[in-house]
PDB file of N, CA and C in Angstrom:
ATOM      1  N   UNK A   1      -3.275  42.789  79.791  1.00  0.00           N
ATOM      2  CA  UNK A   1      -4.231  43.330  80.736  1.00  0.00           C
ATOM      3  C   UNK A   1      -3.979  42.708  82.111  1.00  0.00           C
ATOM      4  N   UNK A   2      -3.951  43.516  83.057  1.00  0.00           N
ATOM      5  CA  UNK A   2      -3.574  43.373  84.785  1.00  0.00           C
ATOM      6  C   UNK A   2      -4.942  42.908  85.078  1.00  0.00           C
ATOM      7  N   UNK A   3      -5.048  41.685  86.083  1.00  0.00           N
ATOM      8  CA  UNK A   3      -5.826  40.886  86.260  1.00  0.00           C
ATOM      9  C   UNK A   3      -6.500  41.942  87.563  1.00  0.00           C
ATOM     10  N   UNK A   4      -7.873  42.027  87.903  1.00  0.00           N
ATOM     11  CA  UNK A   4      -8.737  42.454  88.773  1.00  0.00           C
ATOM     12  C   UNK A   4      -8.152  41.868  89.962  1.00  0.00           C
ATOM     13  N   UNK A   5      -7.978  42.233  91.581  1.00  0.00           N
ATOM     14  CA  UNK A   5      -7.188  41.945  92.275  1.00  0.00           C
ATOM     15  C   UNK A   5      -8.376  40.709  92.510  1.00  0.00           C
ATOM     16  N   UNK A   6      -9.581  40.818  93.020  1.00  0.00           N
ATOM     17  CA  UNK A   6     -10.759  40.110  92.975  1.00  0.00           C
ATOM     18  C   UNK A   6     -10.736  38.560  92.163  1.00  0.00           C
ATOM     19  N   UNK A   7     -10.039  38.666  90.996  1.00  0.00           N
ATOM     20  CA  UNK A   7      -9.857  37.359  90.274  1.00  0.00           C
ATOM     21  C   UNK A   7      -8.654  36.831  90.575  1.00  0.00           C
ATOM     22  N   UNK A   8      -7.331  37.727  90.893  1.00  0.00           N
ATOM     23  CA  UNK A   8      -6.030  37.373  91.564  1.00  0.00           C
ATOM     24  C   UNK A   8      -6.588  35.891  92.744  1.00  0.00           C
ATOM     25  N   UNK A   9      -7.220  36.883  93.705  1.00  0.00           N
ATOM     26  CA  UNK A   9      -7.579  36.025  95.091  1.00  0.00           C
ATOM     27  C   UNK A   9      -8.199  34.806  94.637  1.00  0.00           C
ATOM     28  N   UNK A  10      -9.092  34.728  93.995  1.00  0.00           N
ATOM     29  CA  UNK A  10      -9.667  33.512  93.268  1.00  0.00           C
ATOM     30  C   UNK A  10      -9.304  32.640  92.880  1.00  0.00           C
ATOM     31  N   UNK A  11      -7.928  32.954  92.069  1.00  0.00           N
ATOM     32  CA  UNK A  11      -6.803  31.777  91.572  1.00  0.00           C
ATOM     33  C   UNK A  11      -5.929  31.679  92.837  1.00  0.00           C
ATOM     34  N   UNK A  12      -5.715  32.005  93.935  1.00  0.00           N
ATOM     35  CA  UNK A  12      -4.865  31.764  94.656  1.00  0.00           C
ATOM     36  C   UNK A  12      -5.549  30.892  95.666  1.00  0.00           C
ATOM     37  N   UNK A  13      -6.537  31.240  95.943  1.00  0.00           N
ATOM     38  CA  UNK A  13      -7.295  29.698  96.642  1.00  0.00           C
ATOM     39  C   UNK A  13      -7.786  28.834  95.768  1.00  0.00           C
ATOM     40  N   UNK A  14      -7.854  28.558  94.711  1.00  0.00           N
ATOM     41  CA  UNK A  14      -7.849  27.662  93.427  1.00  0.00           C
ATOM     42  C   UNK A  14      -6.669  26.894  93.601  1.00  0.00           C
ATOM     43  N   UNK A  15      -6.172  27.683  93.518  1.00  0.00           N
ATOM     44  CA  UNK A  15      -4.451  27.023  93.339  1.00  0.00           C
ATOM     45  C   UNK A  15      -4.163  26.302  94.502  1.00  0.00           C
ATOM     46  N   UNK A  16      -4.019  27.149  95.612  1.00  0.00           N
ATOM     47  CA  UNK A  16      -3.730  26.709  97.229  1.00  0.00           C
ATOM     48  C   UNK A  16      -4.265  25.372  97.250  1.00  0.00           C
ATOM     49  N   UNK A  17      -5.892  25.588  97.083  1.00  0.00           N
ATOM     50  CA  UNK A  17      -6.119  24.461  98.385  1.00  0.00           C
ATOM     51  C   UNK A  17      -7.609  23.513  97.301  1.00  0.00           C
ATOM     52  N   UNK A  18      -7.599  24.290  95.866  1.00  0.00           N
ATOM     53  CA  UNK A  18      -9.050  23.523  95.578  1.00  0.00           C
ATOM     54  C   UNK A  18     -10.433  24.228  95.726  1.00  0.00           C
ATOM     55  N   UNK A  19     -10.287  25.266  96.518  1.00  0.00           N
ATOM     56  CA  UNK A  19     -11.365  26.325  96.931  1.00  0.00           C
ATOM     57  C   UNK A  19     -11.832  27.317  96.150  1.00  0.00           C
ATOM     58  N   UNK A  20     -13.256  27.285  96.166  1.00  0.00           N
ATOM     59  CA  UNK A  20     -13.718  28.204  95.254  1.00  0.00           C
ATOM     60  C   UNK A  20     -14.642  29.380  96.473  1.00  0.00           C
ATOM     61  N   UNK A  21     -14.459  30.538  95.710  1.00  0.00           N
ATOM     62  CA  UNK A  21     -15.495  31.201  97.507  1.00  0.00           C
ATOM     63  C   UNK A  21     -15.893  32.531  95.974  1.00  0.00           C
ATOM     64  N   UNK A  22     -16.944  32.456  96.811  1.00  0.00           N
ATOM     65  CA  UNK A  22     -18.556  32.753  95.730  1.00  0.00           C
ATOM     66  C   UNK A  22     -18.774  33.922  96.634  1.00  0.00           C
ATOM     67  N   UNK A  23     -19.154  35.203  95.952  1.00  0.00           N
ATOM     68  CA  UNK A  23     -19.498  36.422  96.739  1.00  0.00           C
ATOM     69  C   UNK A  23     -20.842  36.500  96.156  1.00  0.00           C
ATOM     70  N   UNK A  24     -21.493  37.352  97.131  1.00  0.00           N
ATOM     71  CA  UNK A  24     -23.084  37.601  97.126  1.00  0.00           C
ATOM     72  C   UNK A  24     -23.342  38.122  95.768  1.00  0.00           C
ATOM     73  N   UNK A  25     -24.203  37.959  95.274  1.00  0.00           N
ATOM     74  CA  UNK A  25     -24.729  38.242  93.980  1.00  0.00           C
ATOM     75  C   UNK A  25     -23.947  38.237  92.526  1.00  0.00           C
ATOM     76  N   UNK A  26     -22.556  36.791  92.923  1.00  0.00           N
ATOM     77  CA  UNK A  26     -21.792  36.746  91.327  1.00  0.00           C
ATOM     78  C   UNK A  26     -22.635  35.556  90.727  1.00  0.00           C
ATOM     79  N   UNK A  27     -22.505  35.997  89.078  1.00  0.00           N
ATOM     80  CA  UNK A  27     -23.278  35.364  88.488  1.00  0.00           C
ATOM     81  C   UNK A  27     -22.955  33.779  88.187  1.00  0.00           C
ATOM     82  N   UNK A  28     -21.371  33.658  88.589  1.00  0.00           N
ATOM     83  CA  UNK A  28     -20.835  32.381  88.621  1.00  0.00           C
ATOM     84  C   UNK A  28     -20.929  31.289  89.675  1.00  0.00           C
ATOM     85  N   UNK A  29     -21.903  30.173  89.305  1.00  0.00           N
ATOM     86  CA  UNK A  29     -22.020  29.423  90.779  1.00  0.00           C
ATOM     87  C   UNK A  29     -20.492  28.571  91.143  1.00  0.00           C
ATOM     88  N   UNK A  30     -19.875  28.038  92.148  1.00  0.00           N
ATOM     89  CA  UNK A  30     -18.646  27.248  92.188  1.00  0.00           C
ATOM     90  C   UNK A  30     -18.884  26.184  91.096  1.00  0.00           C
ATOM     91  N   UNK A  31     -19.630  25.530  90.439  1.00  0.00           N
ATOM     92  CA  UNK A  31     -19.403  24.481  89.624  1.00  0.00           C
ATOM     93  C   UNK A  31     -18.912  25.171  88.291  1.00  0.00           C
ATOM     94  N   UNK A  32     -19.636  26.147  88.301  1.00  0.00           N
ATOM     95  CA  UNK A  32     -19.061  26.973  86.835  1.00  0.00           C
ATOM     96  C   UNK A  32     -17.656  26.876  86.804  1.00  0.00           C
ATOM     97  N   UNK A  33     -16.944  27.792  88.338  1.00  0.00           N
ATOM     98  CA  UNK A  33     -16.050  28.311  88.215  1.00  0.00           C
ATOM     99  C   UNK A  33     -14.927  27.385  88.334  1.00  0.00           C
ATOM    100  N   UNK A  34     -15.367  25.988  88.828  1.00  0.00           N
ATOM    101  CA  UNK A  34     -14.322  24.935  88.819  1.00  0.00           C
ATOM    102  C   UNK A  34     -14.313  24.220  87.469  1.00  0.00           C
ATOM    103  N   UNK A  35     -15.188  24.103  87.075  1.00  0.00           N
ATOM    104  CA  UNK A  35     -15.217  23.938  85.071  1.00  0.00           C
ATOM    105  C   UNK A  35     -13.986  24.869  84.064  1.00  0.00           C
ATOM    106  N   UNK A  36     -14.096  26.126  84.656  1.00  0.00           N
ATOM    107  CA  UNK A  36     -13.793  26.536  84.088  1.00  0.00           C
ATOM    108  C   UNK A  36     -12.225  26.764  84.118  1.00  0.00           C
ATOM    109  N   UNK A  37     -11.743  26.346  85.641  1.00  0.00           N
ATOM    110  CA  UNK A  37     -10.606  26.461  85.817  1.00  0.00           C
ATOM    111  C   UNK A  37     -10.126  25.477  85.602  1.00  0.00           C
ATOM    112  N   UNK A  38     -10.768  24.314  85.513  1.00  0.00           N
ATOM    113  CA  UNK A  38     -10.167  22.875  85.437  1.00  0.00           C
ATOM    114  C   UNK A  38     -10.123  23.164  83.497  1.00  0.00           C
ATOM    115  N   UNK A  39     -11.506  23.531  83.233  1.00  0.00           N
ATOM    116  CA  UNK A  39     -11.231  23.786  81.323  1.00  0.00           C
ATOM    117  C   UNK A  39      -9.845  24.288  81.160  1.00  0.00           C
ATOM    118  N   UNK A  40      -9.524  25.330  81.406  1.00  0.00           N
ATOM    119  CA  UNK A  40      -8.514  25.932  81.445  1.00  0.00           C
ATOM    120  C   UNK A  40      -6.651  25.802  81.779  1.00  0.00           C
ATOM    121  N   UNK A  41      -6.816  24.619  82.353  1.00  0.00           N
ATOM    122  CA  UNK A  41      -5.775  23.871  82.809  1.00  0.00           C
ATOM    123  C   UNK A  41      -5.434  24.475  84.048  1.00  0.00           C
ATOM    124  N   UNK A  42      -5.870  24.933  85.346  1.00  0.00           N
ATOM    125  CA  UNK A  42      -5.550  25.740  86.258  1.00  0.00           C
ATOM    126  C   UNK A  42      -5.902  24.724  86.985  1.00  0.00           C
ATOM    127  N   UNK A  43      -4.673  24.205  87.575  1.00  0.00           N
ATOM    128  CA  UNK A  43      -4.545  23.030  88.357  1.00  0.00           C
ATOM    129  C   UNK A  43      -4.227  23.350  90.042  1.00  0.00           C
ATOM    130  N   UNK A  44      -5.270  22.777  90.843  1.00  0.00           N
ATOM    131  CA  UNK A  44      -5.076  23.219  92.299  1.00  0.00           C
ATOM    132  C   UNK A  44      -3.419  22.867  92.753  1.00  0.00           C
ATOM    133  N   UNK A  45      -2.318  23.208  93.798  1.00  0.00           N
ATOM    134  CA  UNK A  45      -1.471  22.525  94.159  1.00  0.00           C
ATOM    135  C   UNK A  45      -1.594  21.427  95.097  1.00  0.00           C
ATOM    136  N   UNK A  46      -2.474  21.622  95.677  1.00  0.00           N
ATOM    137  CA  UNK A  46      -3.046  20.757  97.009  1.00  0.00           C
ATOM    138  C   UNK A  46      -4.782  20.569  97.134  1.00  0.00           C
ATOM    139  N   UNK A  47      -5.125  19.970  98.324  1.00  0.00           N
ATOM    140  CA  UNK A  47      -6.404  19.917  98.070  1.00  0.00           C
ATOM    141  C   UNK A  47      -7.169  20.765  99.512  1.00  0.00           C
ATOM    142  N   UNK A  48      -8.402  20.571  99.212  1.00  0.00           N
ATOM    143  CA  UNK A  48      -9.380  21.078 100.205  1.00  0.00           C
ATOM    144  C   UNK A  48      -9.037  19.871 101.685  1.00  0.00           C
ATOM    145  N   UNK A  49      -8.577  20.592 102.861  1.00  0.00           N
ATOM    146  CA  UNK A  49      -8.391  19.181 104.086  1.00  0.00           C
ATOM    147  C   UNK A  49      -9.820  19.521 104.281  1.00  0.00           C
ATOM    148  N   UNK A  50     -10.606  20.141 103.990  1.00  0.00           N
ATOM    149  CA  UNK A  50     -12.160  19.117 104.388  1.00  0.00           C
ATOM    150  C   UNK A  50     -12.555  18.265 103.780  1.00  0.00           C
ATOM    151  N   UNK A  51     -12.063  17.624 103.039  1.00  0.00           N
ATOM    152  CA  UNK A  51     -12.489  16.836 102.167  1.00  0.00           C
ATOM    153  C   UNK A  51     -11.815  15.535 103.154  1.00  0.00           C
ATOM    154  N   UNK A  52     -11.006  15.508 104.042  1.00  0.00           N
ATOM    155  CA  UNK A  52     -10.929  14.816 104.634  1.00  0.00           C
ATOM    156  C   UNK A  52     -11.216  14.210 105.805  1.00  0.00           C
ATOM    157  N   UNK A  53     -12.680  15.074 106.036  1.00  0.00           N
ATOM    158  CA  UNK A  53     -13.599  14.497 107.375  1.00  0.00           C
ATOM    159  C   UNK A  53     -14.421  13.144 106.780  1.00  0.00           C
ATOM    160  N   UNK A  54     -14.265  13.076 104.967  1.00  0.00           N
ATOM    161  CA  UNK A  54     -15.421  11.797 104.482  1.00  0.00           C
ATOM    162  C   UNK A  54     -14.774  10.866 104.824  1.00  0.00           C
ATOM    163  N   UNK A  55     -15.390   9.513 105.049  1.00  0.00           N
ATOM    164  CA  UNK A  55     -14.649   8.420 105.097  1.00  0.00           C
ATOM    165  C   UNK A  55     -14.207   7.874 103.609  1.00  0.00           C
ATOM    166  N   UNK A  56     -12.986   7.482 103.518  1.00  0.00           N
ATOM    167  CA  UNK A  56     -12.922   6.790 102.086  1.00  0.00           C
ATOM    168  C   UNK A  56     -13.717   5.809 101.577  1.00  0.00           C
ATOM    169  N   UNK A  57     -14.147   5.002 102.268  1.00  0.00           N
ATOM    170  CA  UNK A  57     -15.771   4.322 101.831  1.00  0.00           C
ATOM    171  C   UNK A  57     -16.442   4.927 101.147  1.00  0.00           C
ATOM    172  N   UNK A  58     -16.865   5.744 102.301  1.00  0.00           N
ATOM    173  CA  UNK A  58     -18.583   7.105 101.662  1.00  0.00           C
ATOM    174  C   UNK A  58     -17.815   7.374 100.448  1.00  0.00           C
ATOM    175  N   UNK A  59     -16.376   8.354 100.376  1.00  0.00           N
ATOM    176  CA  UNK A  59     -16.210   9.213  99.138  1.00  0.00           C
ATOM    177  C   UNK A  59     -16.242   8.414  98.107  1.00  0.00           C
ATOM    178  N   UNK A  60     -15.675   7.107  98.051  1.00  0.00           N
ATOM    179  CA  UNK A  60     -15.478   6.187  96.822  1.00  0.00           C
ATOM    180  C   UNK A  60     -17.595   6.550  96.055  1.00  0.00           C
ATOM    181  N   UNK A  61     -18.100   5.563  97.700  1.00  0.00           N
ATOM    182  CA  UNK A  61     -19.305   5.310  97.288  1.00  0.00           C
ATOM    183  C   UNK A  61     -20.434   7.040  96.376  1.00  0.00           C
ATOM    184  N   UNK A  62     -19.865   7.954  97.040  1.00  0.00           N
ATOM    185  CA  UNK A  62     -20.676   8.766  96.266  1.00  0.00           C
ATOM    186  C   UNK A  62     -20.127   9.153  95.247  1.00  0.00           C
ATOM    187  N   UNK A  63     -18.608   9.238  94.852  1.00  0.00           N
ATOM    188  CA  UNK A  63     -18.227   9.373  93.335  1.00  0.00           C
ATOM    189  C   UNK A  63     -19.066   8.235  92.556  1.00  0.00           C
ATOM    190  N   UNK A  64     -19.007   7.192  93.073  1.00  0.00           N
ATOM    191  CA  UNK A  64     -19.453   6.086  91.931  1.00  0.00           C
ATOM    192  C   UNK A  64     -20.669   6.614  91.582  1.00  0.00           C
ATOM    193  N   UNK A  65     -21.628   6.842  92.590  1.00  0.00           N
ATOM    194  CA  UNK A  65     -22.968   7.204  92.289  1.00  0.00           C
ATOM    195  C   UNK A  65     -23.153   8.584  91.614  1.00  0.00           C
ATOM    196  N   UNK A  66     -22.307   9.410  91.371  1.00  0.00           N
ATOM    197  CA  UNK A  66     -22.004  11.033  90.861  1.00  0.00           C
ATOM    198  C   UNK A  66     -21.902   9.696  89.644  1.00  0.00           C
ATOM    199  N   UNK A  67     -21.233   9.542  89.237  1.00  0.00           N
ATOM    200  CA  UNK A  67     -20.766   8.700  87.627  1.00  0.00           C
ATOM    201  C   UNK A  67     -21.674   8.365  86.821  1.00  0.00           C
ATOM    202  N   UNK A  68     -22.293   6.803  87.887  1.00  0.00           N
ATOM    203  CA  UNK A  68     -23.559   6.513  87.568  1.00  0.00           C
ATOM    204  C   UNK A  68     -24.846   7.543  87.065  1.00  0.00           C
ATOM    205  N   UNK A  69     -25.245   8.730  87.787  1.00  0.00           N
ATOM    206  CA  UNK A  69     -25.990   9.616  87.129  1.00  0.00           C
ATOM    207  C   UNK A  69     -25.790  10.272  86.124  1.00  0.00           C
ATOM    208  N   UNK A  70     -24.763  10.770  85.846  1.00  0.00           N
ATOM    209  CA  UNK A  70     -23.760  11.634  85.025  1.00  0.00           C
ATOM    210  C   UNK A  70     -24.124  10.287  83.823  1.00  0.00           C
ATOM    211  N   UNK A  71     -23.983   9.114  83.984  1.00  0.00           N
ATOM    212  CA  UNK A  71     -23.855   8.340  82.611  1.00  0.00           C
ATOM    213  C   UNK A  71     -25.150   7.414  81.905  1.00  0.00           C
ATOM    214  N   UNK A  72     -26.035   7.873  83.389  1.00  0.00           N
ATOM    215  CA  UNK A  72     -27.382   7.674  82.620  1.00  0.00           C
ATOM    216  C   UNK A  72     -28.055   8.699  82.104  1.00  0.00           C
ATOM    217  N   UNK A  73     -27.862   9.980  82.411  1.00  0.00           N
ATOM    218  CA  UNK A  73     -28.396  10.787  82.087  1.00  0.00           C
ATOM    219  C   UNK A  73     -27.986  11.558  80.414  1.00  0.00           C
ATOM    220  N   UNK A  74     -26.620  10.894  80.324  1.00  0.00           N
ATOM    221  CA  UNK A  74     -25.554  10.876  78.703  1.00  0.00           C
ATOM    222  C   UNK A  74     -26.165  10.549  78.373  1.00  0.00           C
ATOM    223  N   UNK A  75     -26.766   9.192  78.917  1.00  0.00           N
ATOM    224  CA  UNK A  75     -27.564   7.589  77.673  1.00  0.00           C
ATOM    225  C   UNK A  75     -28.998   8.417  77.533  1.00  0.00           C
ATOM    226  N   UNK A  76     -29.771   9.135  78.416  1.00  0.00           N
ATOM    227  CA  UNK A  76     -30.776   9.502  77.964  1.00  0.00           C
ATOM    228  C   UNK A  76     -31.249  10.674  77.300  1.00  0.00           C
ATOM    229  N   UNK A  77     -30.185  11.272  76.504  1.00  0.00           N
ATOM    230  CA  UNK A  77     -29.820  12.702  76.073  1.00  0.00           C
ATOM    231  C   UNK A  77     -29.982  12.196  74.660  1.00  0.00           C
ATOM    232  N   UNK A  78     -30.328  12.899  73.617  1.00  0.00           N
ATOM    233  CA  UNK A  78     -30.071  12.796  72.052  1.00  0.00           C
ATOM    234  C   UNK A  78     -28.896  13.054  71.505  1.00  0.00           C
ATOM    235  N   UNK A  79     -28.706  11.832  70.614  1.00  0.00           N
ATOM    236  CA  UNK A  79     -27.165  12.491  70.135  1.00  0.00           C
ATOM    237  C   UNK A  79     -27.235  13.817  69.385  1.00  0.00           C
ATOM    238  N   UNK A  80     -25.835  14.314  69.427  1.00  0.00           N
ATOM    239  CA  UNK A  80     -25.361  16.065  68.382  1.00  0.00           C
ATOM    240  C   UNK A  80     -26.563  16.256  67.426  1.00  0.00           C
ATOM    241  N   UNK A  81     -26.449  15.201  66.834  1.00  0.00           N
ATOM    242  CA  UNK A  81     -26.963  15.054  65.270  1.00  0.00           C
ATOM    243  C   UNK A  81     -28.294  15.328  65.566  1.00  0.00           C
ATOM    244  N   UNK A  82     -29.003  14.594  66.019  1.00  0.00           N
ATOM    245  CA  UNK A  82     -30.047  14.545  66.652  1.00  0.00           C
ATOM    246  C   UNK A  82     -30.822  15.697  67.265  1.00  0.00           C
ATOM    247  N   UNK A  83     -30.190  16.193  68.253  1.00  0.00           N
ATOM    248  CA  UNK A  83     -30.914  17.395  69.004  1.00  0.00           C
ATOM    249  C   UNK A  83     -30.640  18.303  67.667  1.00  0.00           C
ATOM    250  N   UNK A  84     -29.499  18.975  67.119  1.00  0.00           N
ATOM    251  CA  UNK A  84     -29.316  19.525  65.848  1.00  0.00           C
ATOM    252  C   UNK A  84     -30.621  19.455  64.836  1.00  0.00           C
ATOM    253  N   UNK A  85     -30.908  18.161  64.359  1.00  0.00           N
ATOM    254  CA  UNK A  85     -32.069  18.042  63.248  1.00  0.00           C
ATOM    255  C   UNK A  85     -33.529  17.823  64.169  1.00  0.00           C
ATOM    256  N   UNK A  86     -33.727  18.480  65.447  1.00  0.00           N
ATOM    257  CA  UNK A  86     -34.753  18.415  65.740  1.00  0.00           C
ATOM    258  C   UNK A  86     -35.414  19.735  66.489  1.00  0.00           C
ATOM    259  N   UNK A  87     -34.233  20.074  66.451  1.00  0.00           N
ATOM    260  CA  UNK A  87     -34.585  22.088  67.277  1.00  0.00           C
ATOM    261  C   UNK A  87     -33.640  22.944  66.787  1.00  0.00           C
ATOM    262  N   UNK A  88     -32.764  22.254  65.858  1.00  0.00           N
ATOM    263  CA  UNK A  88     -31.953  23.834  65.170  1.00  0.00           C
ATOM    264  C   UNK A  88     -32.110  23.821  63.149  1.00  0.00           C
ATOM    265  N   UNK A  89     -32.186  22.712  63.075  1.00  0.00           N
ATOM    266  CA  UNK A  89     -32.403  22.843  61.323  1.00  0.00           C
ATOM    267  C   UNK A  89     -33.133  23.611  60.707  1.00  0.00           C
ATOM    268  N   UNK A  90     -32.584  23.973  59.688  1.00  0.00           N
ATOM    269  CA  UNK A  90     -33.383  25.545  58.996  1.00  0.00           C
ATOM    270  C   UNK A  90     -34.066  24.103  57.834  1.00  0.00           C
ATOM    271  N   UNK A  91     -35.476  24.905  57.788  1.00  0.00           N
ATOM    272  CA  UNK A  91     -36.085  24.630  57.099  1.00  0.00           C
ATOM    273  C   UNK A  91     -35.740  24.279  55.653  1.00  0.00           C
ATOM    274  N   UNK A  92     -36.211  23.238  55.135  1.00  0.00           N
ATOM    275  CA  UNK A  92     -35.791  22.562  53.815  1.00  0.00           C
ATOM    276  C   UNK A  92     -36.501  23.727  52.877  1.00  0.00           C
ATOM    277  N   UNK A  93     -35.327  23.860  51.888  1.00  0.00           N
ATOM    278  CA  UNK A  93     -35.588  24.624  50.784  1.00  0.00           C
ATOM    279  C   UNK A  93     -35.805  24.434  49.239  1.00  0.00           C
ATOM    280  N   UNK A  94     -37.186  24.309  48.939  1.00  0.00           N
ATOM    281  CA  UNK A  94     -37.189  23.997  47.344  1.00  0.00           C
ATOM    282  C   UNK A  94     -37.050  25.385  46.770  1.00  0.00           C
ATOM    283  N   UNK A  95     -36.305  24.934  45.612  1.00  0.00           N
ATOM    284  CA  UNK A  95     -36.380  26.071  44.197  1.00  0.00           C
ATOM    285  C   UNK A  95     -37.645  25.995  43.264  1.00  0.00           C
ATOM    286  N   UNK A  96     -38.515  26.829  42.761  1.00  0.00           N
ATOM    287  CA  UNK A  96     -39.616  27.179  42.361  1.00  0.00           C
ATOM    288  C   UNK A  96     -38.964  26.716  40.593  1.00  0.00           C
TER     289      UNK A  96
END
């Protein structure tokens, strides 16, 4: 199947530069669509040069703090097992 020219352009600023560009009313926000390309193994060649107005200070300092949330918010999540036996388990079944 021939790719929608619409998704063509998509991977080509993906690819290019790191860029994701979001049209009015798609149901995919950019975090989706960089999940999904990064899921996917669709690796940018280069990066976004705006990313180079941050100072390397700031960027270090707000990845760390992106981490930090990202790994308290893991710690305060229920494990598999857990959320599983507390909102998906089918009811225990006796035989009569």
């Amino acid at each position: 199947m021939a790719l929608p020219e619409s998704l063509q352009g998509k991977l080509a600023l993906w690819r290019g530069k790191a860029r994701v560009f979001r049209e009015q009313g798609e149901l995919f926000t950019p975090d989706s669509w960089i999940a999904v390309l990064l899921g996917q193994n669709v690796q940018p060649t280069s990066f976004d040069p705006l990313t180079g107005g941050l100072p390397l200070g700031e960027a270090t300092r707000f990845m760390a703090h992106i981490r930090e949330m990202i790994g308290k918010t893991a710690e305060a999540m229920p494990t598999h097992e857990d959320f599983i036996a507390q909102h998906c388990a089918a009811p225990m079944f006796r035989q009569a």
